[in-house]
Protein backbone atom coordinates (compact mmCIF):
# COMPACT_ATOMS: atom_id res chain seq x y z
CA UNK A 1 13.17 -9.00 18.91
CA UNK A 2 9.92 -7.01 19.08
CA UNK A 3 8.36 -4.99 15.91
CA UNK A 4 9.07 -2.19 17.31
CA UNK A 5 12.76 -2.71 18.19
CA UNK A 6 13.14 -3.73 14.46
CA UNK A 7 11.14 -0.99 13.28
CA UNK A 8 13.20 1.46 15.26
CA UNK A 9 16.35 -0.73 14.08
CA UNK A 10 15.09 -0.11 9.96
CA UNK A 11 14.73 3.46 11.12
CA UNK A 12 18.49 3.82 12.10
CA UNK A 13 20.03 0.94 9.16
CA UNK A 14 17.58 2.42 6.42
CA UNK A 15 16.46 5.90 7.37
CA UNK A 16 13.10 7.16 7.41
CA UNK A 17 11.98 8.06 4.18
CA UNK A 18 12.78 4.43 3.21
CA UNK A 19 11.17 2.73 6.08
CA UNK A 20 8.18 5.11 6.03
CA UNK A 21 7.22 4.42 2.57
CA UNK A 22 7.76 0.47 3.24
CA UNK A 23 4.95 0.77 6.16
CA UNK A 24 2.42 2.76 3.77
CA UNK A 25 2.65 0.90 0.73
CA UNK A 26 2.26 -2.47 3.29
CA UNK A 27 -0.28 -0.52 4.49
CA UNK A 28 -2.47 0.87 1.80
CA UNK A 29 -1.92 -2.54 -0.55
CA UNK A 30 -5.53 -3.52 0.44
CA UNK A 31 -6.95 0.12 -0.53
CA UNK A 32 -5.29 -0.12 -3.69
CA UNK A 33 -6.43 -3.68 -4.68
CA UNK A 34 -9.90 -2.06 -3.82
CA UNK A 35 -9.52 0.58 -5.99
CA UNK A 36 -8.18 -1.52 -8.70
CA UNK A 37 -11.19 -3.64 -8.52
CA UNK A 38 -13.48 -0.49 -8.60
CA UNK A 39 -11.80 1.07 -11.46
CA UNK A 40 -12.37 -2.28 -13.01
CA UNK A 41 -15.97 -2.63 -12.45
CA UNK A 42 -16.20 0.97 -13.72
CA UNK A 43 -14.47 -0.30 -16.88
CA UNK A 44 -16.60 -2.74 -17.33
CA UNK A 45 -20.13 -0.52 -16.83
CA UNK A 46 -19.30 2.03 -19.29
CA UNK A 47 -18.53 -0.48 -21.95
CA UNK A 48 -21.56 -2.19 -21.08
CA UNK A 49 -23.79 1.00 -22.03
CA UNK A 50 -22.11 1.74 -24.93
């Protein structure tokens, strides 16, 4: 079975809200480890001036 035919298959098991969120927060988990590490950082500079 192909990713597609499985993704089409979640579509029409799951429906799309479900499988649509699945794909973005797969998606965007690399963004928001970025951003966690950035906010971090950030963190860490403004305690470092105080």
């Amino acid at each position: 079975m192909t990713p597609f035919e499985m993704f089409s298959a979640s579509i029409g098991n799951f429906g799309f809200p479900l499988v649509l969120s699945i794909y973005l927060l797969i998606r965007f988990e690399k963004r928001i480890e970025t951003l966690t590490s950035a906010i971090y950082e950030l963190m860490q500079a403004v305690d470092k001036d105080k």
